[in-house]
N, C-alpha and C. Protein backbone atom coordinates (compact mmCIF):
# COMPACT_ATOMS: atom_id res chain seq x y z
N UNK A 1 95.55 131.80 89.76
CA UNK A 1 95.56 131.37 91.16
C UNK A 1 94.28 131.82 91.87
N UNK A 2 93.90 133.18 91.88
CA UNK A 2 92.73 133.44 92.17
C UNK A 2 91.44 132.57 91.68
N UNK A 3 91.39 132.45 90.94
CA UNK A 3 90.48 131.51 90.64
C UNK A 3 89.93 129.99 91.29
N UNK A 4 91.49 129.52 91.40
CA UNK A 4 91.54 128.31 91.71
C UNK A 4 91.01 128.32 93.13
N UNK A 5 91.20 129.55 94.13
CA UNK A 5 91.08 129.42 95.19
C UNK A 5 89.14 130.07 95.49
N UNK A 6 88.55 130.63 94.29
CA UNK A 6 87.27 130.55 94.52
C UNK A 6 86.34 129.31 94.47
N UNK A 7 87.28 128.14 93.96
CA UNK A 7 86.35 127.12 94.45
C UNK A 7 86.96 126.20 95.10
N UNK A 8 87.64 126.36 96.12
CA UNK A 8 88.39 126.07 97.14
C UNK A 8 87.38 126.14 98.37
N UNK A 9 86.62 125.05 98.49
CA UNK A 9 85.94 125.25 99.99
C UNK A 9 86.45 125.31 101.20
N UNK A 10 87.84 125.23 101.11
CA UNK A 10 88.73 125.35 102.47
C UNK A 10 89.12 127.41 102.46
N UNK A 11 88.82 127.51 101.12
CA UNK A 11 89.56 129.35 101.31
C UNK A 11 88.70 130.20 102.66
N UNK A 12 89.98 130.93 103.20
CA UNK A 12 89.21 131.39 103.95
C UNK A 12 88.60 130.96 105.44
N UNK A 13 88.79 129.84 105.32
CA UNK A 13 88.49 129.04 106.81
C UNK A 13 90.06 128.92 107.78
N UNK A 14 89.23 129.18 109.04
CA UNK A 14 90.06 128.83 109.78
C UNK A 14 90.29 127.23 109.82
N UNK A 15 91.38 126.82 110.87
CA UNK A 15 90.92 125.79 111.27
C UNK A 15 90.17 125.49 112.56
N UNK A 16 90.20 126.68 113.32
CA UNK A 16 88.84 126.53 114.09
C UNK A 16 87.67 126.29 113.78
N UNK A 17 87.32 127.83 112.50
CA UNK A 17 85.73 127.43 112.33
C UNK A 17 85.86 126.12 111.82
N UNK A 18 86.51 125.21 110.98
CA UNK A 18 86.02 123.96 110.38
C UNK A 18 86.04 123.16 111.81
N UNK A 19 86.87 122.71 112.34
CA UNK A 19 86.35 122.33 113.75
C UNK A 19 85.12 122.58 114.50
N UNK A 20 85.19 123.79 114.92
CA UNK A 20 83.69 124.26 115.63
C UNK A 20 82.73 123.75 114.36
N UNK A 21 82.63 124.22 113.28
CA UNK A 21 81.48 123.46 112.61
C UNK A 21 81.25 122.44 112.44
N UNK A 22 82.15 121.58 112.33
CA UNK A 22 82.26 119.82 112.57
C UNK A 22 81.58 119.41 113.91
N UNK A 23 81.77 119.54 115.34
CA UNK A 23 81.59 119.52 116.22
C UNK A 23 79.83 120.46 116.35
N UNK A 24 79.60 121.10 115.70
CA UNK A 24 78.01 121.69 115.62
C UNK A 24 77.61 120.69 114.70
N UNK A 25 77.85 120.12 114.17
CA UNK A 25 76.96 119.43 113.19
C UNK A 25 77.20 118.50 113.62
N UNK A 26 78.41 117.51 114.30
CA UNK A 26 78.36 115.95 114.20
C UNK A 26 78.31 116.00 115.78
N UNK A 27 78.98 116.91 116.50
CA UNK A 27 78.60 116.41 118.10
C UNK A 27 80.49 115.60 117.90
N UNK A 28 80.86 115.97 119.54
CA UNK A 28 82.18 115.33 120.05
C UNK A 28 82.15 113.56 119.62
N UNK A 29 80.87 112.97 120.02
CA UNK A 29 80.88 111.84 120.12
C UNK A 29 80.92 111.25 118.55
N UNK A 30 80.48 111.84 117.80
CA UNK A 30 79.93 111.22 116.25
C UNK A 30 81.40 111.52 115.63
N UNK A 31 81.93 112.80 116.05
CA UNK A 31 83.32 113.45 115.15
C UNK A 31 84.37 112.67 115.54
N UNK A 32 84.27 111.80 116.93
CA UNK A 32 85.34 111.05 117.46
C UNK A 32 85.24 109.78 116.64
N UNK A 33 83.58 108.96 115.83
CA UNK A 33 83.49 107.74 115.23
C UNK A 33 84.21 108.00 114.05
N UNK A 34 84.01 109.03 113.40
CA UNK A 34 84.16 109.13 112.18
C UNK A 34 85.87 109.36 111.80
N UNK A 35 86.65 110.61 113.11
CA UNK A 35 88.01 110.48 112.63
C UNK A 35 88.28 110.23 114.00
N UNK A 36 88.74 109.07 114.30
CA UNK A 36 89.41 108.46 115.11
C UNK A 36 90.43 108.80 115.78
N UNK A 37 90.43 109.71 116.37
CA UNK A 37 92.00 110.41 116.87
C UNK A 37 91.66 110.66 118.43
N UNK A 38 92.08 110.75 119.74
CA UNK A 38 91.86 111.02 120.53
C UNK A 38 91.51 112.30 121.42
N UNK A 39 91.92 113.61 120.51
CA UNK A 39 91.81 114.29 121.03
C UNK A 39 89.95 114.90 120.81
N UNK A 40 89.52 114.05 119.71
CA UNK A 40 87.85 113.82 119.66
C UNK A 40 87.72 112.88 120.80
N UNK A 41 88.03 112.18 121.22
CA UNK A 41 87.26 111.35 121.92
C UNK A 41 87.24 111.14 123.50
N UNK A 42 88.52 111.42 124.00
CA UNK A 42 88.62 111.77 125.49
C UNK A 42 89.04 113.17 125.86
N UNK A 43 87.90 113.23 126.66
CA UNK A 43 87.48 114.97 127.35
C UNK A 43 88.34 115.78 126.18
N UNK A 44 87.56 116.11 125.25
CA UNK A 44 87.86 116.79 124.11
C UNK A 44 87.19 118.23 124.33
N UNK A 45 88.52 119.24 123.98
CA UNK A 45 88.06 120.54 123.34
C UNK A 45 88.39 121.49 122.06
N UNK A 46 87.87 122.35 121.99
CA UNK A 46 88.72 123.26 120.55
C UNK A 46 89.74 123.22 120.75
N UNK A 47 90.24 123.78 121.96
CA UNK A 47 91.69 124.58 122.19
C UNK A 47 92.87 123.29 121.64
N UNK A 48 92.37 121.84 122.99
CA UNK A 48 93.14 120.58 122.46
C UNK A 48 93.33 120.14 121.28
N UNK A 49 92.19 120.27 120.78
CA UNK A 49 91.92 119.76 119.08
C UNK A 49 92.97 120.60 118.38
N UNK A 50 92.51 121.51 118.32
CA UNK A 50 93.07 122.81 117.89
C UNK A 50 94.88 122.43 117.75
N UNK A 51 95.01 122.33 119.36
CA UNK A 51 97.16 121.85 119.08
C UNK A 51 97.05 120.92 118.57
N UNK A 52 96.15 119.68 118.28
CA UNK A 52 96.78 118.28 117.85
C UNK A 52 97.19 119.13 116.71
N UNK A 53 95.87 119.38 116.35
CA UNK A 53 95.85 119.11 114.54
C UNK A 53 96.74 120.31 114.00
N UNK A 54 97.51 120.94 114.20
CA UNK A 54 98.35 121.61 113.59
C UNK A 54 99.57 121.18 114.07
N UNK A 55 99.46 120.37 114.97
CA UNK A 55 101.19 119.54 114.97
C UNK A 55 101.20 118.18 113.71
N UNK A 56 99.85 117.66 113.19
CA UNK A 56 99.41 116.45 112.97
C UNK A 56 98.67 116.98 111.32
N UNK A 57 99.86 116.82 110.01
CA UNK A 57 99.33 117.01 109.06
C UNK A 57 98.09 116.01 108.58
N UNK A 58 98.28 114.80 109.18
CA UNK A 58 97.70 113.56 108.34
C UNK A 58 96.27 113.71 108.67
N UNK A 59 96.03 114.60 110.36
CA UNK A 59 94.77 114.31 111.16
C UNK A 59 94.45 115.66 110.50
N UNK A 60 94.96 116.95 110.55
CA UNK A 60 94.63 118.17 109.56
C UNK A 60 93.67 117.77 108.51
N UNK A 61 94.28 117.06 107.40
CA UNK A 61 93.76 116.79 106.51
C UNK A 61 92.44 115.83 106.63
N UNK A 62 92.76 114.75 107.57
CA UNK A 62 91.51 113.79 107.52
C UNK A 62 90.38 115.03 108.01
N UNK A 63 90.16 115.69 109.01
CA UNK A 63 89.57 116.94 109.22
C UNK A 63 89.16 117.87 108.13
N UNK A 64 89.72 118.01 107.40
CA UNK A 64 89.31 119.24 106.06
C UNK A 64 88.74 118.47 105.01
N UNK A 65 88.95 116.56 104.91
CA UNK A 65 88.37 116.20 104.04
C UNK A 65 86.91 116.01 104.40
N UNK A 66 86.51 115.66 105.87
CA UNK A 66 85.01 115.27 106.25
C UNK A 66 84.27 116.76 106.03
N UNK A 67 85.28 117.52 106.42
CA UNK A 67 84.28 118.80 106.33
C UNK A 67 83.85 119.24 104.74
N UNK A 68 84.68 118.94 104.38
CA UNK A 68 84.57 119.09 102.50
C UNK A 68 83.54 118.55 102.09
N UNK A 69 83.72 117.23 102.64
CA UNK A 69 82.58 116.22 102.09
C UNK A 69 80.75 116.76 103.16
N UNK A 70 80.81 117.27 104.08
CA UNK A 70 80.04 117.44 104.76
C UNK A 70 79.56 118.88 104.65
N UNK A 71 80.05 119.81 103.73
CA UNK A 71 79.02 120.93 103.19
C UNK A 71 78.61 121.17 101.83
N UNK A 72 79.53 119.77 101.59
CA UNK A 72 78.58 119.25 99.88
C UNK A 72 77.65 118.41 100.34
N UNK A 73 77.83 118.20 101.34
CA UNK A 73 76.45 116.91 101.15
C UNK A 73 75.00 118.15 101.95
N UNK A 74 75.60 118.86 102.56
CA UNK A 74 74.53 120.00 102.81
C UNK A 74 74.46 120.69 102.11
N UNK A 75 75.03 121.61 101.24
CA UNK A 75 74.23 122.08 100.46
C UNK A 75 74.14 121.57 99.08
N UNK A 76 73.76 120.74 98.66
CA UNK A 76 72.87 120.03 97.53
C UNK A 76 72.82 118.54 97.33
């Protein structure tokens, strides 16, 4: 199990920081094109974001997959 979870790019993350880092790198406006949910797109904050997406497995996940995909594509 240990193992599995060292190459687990989600270990260890909040779901804030993946938020706040999403939002530093793509900006409210770009994070709202890409996952379509509202609480990106009208007068959006952490805190809001923050309750959707832990009431909201499906938007959770669409969230942990861009970020997945978006610190593989930064670092290499």
């Amino acid at each position: 199990m240990a193992m599995d979870q060292l190459n687990n790019p989600l270990h260890g993350k909040t779901l804030e920081a993946i938020v706040v880092y999403l939002v530093s790198y793509y900006g409210w406006e770009e994070l709202g094109n890409r996952i379509r949910i509202n609480c990106f797109r009208k007068d959006p904050s952490i805190k809001s974001s923050l309750r959707f997406l832990r009431r909201m497995p499906w938007a959770r996940n669409e969230v942990e997959e861009l970020y997945i995909k978006t610190i593989e594509k930064t670092s290499g």
